[in-house]
Each structure stands twice: as structure tokens, then as C-alpha cells.
Protein backbone atom coordinates (compact mmCIF):
# COMPACT_ATOMS: atom_id res chain seq x y z
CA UNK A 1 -10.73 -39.96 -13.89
CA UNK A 2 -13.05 -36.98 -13.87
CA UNK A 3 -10.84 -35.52 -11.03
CA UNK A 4 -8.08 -35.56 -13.20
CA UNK A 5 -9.36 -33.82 -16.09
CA UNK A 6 -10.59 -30.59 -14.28
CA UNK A 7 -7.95 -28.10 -14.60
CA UNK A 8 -8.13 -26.94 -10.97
CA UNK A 9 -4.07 -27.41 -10.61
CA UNK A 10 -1.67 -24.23 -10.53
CA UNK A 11 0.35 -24.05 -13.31
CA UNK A 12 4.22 -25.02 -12.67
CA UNK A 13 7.14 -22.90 -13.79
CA UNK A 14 7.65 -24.99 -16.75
CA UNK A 15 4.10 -23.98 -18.11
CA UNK A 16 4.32 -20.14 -17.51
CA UNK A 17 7.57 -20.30 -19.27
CA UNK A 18 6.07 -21.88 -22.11
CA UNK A 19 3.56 -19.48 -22.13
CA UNK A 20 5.88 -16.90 -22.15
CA UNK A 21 7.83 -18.25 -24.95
CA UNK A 22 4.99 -18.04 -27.45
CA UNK A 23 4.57 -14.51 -26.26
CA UNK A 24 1.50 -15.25 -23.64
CA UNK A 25 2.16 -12.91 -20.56
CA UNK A 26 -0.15 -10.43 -18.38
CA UNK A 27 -0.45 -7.49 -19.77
CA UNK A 28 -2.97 -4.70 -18.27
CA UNK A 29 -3.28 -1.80 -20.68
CA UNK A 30 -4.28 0.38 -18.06
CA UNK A 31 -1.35 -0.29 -15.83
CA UNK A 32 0.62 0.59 -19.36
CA UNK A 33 -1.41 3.78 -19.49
CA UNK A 34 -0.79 5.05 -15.99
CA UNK A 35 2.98 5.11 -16.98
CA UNK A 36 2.44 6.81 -19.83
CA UNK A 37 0.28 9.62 -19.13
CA UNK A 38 2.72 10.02 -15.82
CA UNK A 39 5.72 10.14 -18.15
CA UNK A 40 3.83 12.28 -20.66
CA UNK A 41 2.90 14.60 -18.23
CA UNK A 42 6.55 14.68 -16.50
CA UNK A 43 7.81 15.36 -20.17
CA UNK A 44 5.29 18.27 -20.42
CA UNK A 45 6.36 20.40 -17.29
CA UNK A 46 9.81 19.97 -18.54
CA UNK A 47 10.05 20.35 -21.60
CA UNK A 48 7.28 23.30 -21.63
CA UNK A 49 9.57 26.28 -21.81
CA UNK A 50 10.93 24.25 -25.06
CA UNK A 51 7.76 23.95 -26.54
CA UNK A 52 6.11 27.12 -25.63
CA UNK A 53 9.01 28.63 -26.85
CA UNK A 54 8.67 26.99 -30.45
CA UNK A 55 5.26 27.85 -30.32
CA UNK A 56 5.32 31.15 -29.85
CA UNK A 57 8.12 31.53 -32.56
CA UNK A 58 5.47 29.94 -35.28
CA UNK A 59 3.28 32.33 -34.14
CA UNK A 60 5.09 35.41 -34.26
CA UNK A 61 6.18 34.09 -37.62
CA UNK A 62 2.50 33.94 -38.89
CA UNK A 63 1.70 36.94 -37.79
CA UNK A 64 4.62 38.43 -39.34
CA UNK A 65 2.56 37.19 -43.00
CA UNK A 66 0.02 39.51 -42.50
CA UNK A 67 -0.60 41.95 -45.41
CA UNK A 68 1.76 40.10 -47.15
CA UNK A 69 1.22 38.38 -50.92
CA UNK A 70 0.64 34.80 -50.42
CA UNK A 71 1.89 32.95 -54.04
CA UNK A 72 2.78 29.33 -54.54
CA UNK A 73 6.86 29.93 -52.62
CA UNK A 74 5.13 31.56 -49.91
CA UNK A 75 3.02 28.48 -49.30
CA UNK A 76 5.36 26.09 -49.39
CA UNK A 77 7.68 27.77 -47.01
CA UNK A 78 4.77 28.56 -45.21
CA UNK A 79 4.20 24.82 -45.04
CA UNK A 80 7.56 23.45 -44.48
CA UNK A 81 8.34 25.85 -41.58
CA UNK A 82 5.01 24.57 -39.80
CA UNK A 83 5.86 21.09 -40.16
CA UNK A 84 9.66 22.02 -39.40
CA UNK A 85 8.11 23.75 -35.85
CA UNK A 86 5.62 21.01 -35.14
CA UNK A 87 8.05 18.18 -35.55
CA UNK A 88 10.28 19.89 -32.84
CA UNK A 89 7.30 20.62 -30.71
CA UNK A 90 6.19 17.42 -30.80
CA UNK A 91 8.92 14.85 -31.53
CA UNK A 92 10.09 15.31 -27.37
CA UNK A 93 6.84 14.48 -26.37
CA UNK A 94 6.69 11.67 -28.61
CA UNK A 95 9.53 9.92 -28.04
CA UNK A 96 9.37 10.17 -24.04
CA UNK A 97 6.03 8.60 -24.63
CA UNK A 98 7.50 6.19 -26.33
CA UNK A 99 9.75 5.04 -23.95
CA UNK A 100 7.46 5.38 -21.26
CA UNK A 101 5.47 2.21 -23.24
CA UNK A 102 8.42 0.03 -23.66
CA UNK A 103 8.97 0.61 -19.81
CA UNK A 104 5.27 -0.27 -19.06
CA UNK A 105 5.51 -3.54 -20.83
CA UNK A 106 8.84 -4.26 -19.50
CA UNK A 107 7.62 -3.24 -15.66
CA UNK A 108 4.61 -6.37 -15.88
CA UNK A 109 6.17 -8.83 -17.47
CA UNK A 110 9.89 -7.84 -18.27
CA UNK A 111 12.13 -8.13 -21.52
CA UNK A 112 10.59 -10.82 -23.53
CA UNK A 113 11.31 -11.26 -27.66
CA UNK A 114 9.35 -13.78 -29.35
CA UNK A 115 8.09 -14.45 -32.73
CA UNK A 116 5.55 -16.57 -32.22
CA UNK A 117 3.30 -13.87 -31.37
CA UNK A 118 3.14 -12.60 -35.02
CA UNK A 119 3.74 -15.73 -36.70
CA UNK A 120 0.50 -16.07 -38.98
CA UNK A 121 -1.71 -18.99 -37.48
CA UNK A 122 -4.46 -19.69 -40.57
CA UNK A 123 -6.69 -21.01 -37.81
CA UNK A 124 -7.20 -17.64 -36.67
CA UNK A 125 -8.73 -16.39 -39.91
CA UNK A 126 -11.53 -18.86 -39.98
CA UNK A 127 -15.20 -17.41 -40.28
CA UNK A 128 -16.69 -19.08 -38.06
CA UNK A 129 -14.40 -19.54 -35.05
CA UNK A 130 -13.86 -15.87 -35.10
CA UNK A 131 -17.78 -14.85 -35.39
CA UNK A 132 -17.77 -17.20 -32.10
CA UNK A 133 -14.92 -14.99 -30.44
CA UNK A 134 -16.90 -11.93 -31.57
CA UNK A 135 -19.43 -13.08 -29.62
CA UNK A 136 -18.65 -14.48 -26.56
CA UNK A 137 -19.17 -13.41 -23.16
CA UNK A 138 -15.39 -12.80 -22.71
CA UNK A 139 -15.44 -10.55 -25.38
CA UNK A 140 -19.03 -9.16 -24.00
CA UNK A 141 -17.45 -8.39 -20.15
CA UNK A 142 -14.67 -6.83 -21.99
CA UNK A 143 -16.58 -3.99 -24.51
CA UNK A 144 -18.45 -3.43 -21.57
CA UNK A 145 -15.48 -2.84 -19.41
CA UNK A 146 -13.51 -0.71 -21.71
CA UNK A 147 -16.83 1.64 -22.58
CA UNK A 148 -17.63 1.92 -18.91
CA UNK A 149 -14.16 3.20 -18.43
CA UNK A 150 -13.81 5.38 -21.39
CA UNK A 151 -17.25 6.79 -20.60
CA UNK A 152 -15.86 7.45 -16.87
CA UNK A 153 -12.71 9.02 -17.85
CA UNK A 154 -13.83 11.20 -20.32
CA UNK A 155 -17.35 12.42 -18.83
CA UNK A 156 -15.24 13.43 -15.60
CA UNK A 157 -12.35 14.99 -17.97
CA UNK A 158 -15.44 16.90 -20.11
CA UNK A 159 -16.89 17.80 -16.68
CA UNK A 160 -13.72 20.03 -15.89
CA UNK A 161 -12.90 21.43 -19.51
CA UNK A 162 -16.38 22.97 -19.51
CA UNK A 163 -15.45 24.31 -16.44
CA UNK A 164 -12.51 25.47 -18.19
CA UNK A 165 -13.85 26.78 -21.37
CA UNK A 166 -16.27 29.27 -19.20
CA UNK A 167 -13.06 30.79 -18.49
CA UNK A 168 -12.29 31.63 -21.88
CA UNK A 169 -14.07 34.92 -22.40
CA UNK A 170 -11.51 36.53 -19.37
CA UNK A 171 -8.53 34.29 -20.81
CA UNK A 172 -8.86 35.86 -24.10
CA UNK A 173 -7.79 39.73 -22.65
CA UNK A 174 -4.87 38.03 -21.30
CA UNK A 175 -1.16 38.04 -23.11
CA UNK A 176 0.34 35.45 -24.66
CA UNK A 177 2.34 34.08 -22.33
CA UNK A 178 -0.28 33.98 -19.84
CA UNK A 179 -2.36 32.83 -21.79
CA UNK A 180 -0.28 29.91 -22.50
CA UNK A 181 0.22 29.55 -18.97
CA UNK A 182 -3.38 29.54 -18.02
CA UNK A 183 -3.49 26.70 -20.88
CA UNK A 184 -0.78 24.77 -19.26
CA UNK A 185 -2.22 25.13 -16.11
CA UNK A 186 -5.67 23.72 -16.86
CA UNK A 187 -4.07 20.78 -18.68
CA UNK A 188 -1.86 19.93 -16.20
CA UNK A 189 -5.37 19.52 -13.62
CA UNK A 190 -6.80 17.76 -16.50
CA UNK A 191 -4.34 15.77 -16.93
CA UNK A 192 -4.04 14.56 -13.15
CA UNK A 193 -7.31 13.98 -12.95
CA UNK A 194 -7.62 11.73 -15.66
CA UNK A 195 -4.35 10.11 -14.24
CA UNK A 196 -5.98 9.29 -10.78
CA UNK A 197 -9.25 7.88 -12.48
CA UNK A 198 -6.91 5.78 -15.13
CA UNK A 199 -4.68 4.77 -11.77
CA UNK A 200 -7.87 3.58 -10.32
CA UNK A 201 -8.66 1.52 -12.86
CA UNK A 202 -5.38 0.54 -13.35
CA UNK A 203 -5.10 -1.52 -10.14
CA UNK A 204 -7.97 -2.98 -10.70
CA UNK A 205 -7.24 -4.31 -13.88
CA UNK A 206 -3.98 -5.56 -12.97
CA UNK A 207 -5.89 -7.71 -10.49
CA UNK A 208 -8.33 -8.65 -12.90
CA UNK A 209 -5.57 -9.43 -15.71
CA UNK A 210 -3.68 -11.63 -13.45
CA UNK A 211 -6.74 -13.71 -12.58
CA UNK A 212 -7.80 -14.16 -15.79
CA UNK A 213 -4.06 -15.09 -16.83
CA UNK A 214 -3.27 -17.34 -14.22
CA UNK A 215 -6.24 -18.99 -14.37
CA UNK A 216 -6.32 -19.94 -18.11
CA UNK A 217 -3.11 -21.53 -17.53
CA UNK A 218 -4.45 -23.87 -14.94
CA UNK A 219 -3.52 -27.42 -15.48
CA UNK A 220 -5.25 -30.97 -14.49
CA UNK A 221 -4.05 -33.57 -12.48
CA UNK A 222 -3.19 -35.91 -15.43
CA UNK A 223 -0.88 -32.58 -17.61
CA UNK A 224 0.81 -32.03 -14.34
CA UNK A 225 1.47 -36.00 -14.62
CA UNK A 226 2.72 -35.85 -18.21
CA UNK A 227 4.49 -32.70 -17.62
CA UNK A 228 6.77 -34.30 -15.04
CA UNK A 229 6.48 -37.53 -17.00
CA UNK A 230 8.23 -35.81 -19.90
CA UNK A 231 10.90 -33.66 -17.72
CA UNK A 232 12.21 -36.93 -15.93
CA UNK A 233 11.55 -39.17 -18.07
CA UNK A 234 9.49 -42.07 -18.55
CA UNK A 235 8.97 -44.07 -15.68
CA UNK A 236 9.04 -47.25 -18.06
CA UNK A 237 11.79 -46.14 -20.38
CA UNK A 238 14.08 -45.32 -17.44
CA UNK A 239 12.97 -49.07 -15.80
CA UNK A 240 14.14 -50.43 -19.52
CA UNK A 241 17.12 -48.48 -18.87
CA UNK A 242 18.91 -49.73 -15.57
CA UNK A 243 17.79 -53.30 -16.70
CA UNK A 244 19.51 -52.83 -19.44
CA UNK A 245 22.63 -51.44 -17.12
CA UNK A 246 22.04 -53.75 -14.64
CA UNK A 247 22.22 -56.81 -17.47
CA UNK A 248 25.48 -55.48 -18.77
CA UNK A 249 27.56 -54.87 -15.24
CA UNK A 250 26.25 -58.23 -14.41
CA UNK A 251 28.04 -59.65 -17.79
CA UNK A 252 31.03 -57.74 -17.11
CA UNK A 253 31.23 -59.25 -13.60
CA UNK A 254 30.56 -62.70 -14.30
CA UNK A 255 33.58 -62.31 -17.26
CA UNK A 256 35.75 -61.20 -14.43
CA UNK A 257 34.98 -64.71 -12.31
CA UNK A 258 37.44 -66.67 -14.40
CA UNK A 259 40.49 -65.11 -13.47
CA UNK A 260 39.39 -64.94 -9.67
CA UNK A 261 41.77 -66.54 -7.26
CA UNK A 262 38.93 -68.05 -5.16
CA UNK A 263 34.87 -67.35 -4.57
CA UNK A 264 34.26 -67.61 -1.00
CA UNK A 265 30.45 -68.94 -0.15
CA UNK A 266 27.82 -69.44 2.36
CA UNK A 267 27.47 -72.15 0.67
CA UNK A 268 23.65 -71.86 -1.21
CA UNK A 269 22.57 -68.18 -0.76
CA UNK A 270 26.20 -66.04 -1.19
CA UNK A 271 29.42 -66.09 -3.44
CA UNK A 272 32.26 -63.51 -3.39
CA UNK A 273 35.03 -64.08 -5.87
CA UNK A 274 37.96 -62.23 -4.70
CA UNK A 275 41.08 -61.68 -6.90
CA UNK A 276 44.58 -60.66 -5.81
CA UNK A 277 47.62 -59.47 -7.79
CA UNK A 278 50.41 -57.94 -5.31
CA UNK A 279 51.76 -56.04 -8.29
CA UNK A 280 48.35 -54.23 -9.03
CA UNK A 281 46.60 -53.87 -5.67
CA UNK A 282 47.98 -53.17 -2.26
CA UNK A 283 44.85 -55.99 -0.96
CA UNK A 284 42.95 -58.76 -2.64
CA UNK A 285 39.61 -57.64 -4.64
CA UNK A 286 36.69 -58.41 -4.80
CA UNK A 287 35.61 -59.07 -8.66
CA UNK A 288 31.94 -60.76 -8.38
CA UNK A 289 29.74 -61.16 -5.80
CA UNK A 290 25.90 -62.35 -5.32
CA UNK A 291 22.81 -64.00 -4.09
CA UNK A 292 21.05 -66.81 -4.69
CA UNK A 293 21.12 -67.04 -8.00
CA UNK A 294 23.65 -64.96 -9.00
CA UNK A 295 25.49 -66.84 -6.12
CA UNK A 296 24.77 -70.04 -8.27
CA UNK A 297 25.79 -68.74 -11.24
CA UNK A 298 29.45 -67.28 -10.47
CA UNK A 299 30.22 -70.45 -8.21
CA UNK A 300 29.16 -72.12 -11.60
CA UNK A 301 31.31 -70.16 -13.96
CA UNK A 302 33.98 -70.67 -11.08
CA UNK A 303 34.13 -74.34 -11.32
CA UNK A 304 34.23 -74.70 -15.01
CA UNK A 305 37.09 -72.45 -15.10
CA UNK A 306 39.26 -74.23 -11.63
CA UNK A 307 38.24 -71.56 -10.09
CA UNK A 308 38.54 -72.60 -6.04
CA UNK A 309 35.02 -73.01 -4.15
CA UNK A 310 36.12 -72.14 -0.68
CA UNK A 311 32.87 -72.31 2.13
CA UNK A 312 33.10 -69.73 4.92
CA UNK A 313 29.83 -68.53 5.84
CA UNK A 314 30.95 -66.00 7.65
CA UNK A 315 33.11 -64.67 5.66
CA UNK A 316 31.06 -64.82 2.60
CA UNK A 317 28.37 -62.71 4.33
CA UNK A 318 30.81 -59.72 5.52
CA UNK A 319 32.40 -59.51 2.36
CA UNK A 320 29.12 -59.23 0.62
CA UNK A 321 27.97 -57.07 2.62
CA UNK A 322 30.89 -54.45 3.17
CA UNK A 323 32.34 -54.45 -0.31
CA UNK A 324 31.39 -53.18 -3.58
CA UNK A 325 32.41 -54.60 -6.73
CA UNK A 326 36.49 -53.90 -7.68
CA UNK A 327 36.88 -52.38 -4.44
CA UNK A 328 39.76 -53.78 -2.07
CA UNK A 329 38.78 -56.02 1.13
CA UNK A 330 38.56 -53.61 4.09
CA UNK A 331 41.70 -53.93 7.21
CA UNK A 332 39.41 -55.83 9.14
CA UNK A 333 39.31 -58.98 7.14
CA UNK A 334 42.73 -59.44 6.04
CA UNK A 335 43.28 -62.27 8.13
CA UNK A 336 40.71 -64.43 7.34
CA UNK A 337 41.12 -63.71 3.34
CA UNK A 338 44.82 -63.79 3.84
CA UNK A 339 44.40 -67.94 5.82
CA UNK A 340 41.57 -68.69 2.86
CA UNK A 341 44.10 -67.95 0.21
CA UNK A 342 47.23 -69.16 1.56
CA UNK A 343 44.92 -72.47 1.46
CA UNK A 344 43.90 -71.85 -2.20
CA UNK A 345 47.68 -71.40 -3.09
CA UNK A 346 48.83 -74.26 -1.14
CA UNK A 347 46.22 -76.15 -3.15
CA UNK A 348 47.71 -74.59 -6.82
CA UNK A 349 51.17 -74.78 -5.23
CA UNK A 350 52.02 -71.50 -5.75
């Protein structure tokens, strides 16, 4: 019974949709900011001769204020031309970065929209339950993951923009265009750098993530039992329900033995009633049929009804076994239904 509680099952489909539904997928951050530094940094090179172009505008503008009387008008042009300038400087950027998150997210896991996820869930807020989250060695491995990789990234990226900012003395007898290309140089290095580290980290994670994801969804013996249970059905309720079929074709049958022309037997263990109207069917029918006690009980209803009792082992047993309820009498065994009724009728004198 032990066995069966240990969650040491894979989880089916069924429960990973589930999981999915109330917004539970795996999600690596870092995989989500590989993409985005790539697509920030593809943004950058392109749209760099739009930007530095902006940029260079503001600043030809502010130098343009010099020796000029700065009142109250001044300042708030000043103001609404720099946020005018930075807005279309930035807003590029932004919005490719932007899209480069919704494609991260849809990359691991695909398009997914559920509001489960935000739905508020009071048990969340409570005290003490989340002072035990704080606390726990999940949480513990993970502030020690994300500070050894922020200390990583950033100690190698400081590493190179001190290299960088030695530079500065030289950079600062340069124009302003090369100056600004000497600043979009070092980023871009920067930037690549920190990509490969992140990229690193990034596979890593996505192992990790997975793991972690797939096994928290593990099931035991006894869910994977009651998940199927529940899919198909229960075993017991389905038993009830073809008894309960079973009861009412057998009631239907036995109301057809009445207006049978003749049940053919063998003569304790099988009884086939067998019906035949020429204007109807091309052969006779069979109507009921049986064992043992079925068999009893139609050769029962037959002869409180005058129903004809005819014995013909054989006959009996081929019939039983080659045709199904309301289905004609095969070629085969016309004969030897066609002598046992001609007998019946001869008996009714018909």
C-alpha cells in the first residue's frame, strides 16, 4: 500500500494538461533572457544609425542653449523636447524587447491563457505557511543560485568595462561620432559576453527547470489508478450499467417469444424461437434464444402462449450458435427450419 503512495510514476498527458490549465508550465528565466538580450542586441546594431542619429540631434540642440537665458518656457521646452527625443530613442528598443519576451515564453512552453494563475488564492497570504516558503531549502538552493549567477555575470561584465573605462582618457580627444562608435563598439563586446555567460547558464537551467517540473508532477500508483478510473469510468458503475442493458434486451426478447412461430430446443440446455412473416422478411428470424436458464424460461413463456416446442438438438445448437438476435437464419439451414415449420403449420393448419 506503501508502494502505491510514493509518487515515483511519470505523469500522463492528462496531468500536464491540467497543470497547464491552471497556468503551471516550465519556465527558465534564463532561457527567456538569452532571447532577449540576443534580440536586444540585434535591435541595437540596427536600429543604431536611428538612435545615434536622435542622439546627436539632442545634443546639438543643447549645445545650441549655451549663453542663452534659461526662464520658466525655456525649461519646459527644454524638458518636453528631451522626453520627446528619449521616447524615440528608446521606444524601438523597448518594444523589440518586448516582443522578444512574449517569444521566449511562447518558445518553452507555447501560447497558453489562463486565469487561474492570478486568481487570488487567500491560502497564499497566510503568515505562517509563507514564513515556511521563505525558508525552505527550495527557496535556499534558489537565492543561492540566482546570486551566484548575478555575481558571475556582472563581476566578468565589470572585469571588461574597467578595461574599457581606462580607455576613456584617449576616447575623450576623439569626435563625436567616433566617439559614439567606440561606445557602440565596447557595448556590443559587453554585451556578447554577458550573452555567452547568460547562454551558459541558460542551458543549464533549462535542464534544471525541467527536472524540477517534471518531477513535482510525479504521480503514485493509486492517482494513476483514479485518474484512469475517472476517464473510463467506474469499473462498478459501468458493471451496473450493462446489467442494467443486459436486463432490459433480455425483457425485450422474452416479449418477442409470444408471437414466435416455434422455439426449437436441445431439449434442457438451448431454445431458439424463430419467427417468420413472408411479407416482412425474405427468411424466418430468430427472435429469442438461450441457455439453460434462459432456455427454460422462453420454452416457458412459449408454452403458456401455444407457442410450438419443437426438439432438434442439432438444430437448436447451430442456430444458437450462428445467429444473433433479429437476424435472419443463414442459407445453410433453410432446409431443416423450412421441414420444422412446415410441421408446426401442419400442426396449426395453416
Amino acid at each position: 500500500m506503501a508502494d502505491d503512495q510514493e509518487k515515483t510514476e511519470e505523469p500522463t498527458d492528462k496531468k500536464i494538461e491540467d497543470a497547464r490549465k491552471e497556468g503551471n508550465v516550465p519556465k527558465s528565466q534564463d532561457a527567456s533572457g538569452v532571447v532577449t538580450l540576443f534580440v536586444a542586441i540585434l535591435a541595437f546594431l540596427l536600429l543604431f544609425p536611428y538612435m545615434s542619429s536622435h542622439m546627436i540631434l539632442l545634443f546639438k540642440y543643447y549645445f545650441s542653449l549655451l549663453g542663452m537665458h534659461l526662464d520658466r518656457a525655456m525649461l519646459i521646452d527644454i524638458a518636453i523636447i528631451t522626453i520627446r527625443e528619449f521616447l524615440l530613442i528608446v521606444m524601438p528598443m523597448a518594444i523589440a524587447v518586448a516582443i522578444a519576451g512574449v517569444i521566449a515564453a511562447l518558445s518553452q512552453f507555447g501560447f497558453l491563457f489562463t486565469t487561474k494563475a492570478i486568481m487570488p488564492d487567500f491560502k497564499k497570504i497566510n503568515p505562517i505557511k509563507g514564513a515556511k516558503n521563505l525558508f525552505s531549502m527550495k527557496k535556499i538552493i534558489e537565492g543561492v543560485k540566482i546570486t551566484f549567477k548575478s555575481f558571475t555575470t556582472l563581476g566578468i561584465g565589470f572585469v571588461f568595462f574597467f578595461i574599457f573605462i581606462m580607455e576613456l582618457p584617449t576616447v575623450a580627444l576623439f569626435g563625436l561620432d567616433d566617439q559614439l562608435d567606440w561606445l557602440k563598439d565596447k557595448m556590443l563586446i559587453i554585451a556578447f559576453v554577458m550573452l555567452l555567460i547568460i547562454f551558459i547558464f541558460a542551458i543549464i537551467d533549462i535542464v534544471i527547470v525541467r527536472k524540477q517540473y517534471f518531477d513535482g508532477l510525479k504521480m503514485s500508483k493509486q492517482e494513476i489508478k483514479d485518474e484512469m478510473k475517472n476517464m473510463d469510468g467506474d469499473p462498478m458503475i459501468k458493471a451496473k450499467i450493462r446489467q442494467i442493458q443486459m436486463e432490459a434486451s433480455k425483457k425485450r426478447m422474452m416479449s418477442e417469444v409470444p408471437n414466435a412461430d416455434v422455439v426449437i430446443t436441445n431439449p434442457t440446455h438451448y431454445a431458439v424461437a424463430i419467427k417468420y412473416d413472408e411479407e416482412k422478411y425474405n427468411a424466418p428470424v430468430v427472435v429469442a434464444k438461450g441457455m439453460d436458464n434462459i432456455a427454460q424460461q422462453i420454452k416457458k413463456i412459449a408454452r403458456e402462449n401455444n407457442v410450438h416446442v419443437v426438439q432438434n438438438p442439432p438444430l437448436a445448437r447451430s442456430l444458437y450458435a450462428q445467429v444473433e438476435i433479429d437476424k435472419p437464419i443463414p442459407s445453410e439451414l433453410f432446409a431443416a427450419v423450412a421441414e420444422v415449420l412446415a410441421y408446426v403449420y401442419k400442426m396449426n393448419k395453416k
